[in-house]
Protein backbone atom coordinates (compact mmCIF):
# COMPACT_ATOMS: atom_id res chain seq x y z
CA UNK A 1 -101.75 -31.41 43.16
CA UNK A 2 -102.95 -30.73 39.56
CA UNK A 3 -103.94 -34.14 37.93
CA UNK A 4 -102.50 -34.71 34.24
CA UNK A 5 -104.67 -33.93 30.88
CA UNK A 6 -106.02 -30.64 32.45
CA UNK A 7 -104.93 -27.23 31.19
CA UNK A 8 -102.27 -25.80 32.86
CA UNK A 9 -102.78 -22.53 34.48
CA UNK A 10 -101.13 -19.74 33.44
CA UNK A 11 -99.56 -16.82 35.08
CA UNK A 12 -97.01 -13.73 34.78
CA UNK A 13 -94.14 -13.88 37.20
CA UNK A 14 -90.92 -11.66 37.32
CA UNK A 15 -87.73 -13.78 36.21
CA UNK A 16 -84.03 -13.20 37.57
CA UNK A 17 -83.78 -10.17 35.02
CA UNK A 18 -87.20 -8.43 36.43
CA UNK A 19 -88.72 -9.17 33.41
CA UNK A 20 -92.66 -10.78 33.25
CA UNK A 21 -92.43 -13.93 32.46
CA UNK A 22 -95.96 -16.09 31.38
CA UNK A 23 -96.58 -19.53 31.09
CA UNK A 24 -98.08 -18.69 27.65
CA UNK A 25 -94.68 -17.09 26.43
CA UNK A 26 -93.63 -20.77 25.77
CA UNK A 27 -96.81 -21.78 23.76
CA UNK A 28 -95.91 -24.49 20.67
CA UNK A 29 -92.73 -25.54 23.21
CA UNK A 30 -92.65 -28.32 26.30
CA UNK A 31 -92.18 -26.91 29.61
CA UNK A 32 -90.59 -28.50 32.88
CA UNK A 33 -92.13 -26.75 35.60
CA UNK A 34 -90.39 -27.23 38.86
CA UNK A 35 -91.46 -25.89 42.36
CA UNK A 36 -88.74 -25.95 45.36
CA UNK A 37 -88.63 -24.27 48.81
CA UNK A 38 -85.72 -22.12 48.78
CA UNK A 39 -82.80 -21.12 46.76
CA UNK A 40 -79.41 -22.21 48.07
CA UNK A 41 -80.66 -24.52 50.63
CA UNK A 42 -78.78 -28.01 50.08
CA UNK A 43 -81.65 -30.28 47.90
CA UNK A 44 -83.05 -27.17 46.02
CA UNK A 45 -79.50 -26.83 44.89
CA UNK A 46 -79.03 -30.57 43.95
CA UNK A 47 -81.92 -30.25 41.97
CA UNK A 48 -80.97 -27.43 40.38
CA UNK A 49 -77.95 -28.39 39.45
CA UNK A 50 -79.10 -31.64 37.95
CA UNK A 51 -81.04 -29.65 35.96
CA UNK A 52 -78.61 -27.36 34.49
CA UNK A 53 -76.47 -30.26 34.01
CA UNK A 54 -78.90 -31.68 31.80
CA UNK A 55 -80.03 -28.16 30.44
CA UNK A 56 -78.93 -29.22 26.85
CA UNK A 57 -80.73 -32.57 26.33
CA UNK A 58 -83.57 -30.60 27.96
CA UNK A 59 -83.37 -28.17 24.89
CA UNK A 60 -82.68 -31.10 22.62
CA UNK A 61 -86.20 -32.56 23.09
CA UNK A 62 -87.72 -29.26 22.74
CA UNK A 63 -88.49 -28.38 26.25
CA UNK A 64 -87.89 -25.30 28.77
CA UNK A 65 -87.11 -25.51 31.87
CA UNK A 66 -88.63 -23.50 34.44
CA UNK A 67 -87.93 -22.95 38.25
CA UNK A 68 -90.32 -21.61 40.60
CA UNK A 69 -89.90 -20.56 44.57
CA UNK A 70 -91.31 -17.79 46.47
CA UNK A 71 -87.72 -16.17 47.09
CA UNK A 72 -87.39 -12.94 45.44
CA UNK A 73 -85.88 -11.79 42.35
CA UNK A 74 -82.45 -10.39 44.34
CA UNK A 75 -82.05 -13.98 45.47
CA UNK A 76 -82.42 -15.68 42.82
CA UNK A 77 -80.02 -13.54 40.90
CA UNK A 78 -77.64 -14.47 43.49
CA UNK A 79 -78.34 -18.41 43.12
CA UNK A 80 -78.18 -18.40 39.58
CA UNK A 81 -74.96 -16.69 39.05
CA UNK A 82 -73.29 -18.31 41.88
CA UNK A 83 -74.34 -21.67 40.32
CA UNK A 84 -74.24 -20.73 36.98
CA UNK A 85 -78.01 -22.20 35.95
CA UNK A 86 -78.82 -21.63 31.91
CA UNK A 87 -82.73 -21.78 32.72
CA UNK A 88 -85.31 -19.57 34.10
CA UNK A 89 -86.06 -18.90 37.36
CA UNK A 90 -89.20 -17.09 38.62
CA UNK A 91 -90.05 -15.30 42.09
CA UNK A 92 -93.48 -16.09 43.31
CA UNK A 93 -93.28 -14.10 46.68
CA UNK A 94 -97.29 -13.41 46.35
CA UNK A 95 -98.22 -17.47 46.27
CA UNK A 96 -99.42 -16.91 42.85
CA UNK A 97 -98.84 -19.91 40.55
CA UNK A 98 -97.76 -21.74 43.52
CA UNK A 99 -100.99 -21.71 44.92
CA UNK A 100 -102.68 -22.06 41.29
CA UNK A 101 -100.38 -25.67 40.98
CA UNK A 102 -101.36 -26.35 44.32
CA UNK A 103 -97.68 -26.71 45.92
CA UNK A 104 -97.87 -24.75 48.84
CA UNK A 105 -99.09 -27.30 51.19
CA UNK A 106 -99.06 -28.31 55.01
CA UNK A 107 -94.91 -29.77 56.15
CA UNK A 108 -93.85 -31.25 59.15
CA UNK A 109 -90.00 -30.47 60.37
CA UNK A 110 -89.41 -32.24 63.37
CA UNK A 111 -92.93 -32.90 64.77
CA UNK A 112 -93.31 -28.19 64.09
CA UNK A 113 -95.97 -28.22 61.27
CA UNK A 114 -96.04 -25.07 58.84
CA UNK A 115 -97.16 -23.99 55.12
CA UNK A 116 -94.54 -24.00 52.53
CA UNK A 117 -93.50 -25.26 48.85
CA UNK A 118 -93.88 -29.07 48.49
CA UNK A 119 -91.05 -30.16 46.05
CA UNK A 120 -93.31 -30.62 42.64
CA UNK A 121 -92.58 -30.97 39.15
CA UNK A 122 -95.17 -31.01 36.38
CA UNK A 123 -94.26 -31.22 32.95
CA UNK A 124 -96.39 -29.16 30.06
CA UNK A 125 -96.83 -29.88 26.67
CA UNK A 126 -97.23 -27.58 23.51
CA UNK A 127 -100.50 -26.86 23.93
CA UNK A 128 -100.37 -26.25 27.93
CA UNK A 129 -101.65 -29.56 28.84
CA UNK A 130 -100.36 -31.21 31.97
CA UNK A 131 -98.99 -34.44 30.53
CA UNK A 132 -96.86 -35.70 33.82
CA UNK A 133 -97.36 -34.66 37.46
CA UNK A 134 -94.74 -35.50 39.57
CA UNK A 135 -95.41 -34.87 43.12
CA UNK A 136 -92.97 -34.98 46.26
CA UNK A 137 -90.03 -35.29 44.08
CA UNK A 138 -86.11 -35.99 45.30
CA UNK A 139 -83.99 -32.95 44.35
CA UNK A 140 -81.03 -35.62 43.35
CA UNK A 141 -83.45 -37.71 40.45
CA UNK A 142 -85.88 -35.02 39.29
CA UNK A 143 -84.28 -33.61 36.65
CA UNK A 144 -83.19 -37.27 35.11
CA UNK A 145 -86.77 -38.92 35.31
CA UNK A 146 -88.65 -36.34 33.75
CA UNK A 147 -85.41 -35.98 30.75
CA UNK A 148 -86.00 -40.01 30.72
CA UNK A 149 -89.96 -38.97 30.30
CA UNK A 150 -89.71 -36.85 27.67
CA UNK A 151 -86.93 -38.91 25.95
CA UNK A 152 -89.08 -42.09 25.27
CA UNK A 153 -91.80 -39.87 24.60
CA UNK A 154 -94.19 -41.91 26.29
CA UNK A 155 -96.93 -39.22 25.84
């Protein structure tokens, strides 16, 4: 888990469109950076959702919102049309920011332990600071507390 005030890493990932996509594009702008497992799995889409339902207040306070997952760029063309999600989406299928944000950790599913993407949410500021780490998150509340976060502006 990457602790707040240190610079965020950056990296070039392929969005829905198969277009590079860096973590420096967004420079001078807030960014929500969300990690989930799997697109179209019941909480990933919860969170998504919540989200895109909040996708304009989001914008409102200046920030972009970001989702990451290892699924590739064919599914996650399919998830965001069939849930109609305004934001970007990224396909990490070589572990490369996930790894770099520290996210693809050790889970246990009914006593079988594996590696996979820990729900995590860490939001940016202008400058590519970490300014809120947010690990373990629930898919149903992620999307409100950090828009509540960024609201007050307690930065």
């Amino acid at each position: 888990m990457l602790e707040t005030g240190i610079k965020a890493p950056d990296f070039t990932l392929q969005d829905k469109d198969g277009n590079s996509v860096s973590l420096s594009d967004f420079k001078g702008k807030k960014v929500v950076l969300y990690f989930y497992p799997r697109d179209n799995t019941p909480g990933c889409t919860r969170q998504a959702l919540g989200f895109s339902e909040l996708y304009d207040r989001f914008k409102a306070v200046g920030a972009e919102v970001i989702g990451v997952s290892k699924d590739s760029v064919a599914s996650h063309v399919k998830f965001a049309q069939k849930h109609n999600l305004p934001f970007v989406l990224l396909s990490d299928t070589q572990l490369e920011a996930i790894q770099a944000y520290d996210v693809w950790q050790e889970k246990k599913l009914y006593g079988k332990v594996s590696m996979g993407v820990v729900r995590t949410a860490y939001v940016i500021d202008e400058n590519g600071i970490v300014i809120k780490a947010m690990p373990k998150v629930k898919p149903d509340s992620n999307a409100s507390e950090i828009l509540e976060f960024l609201e007050k502006g307690e930065l």
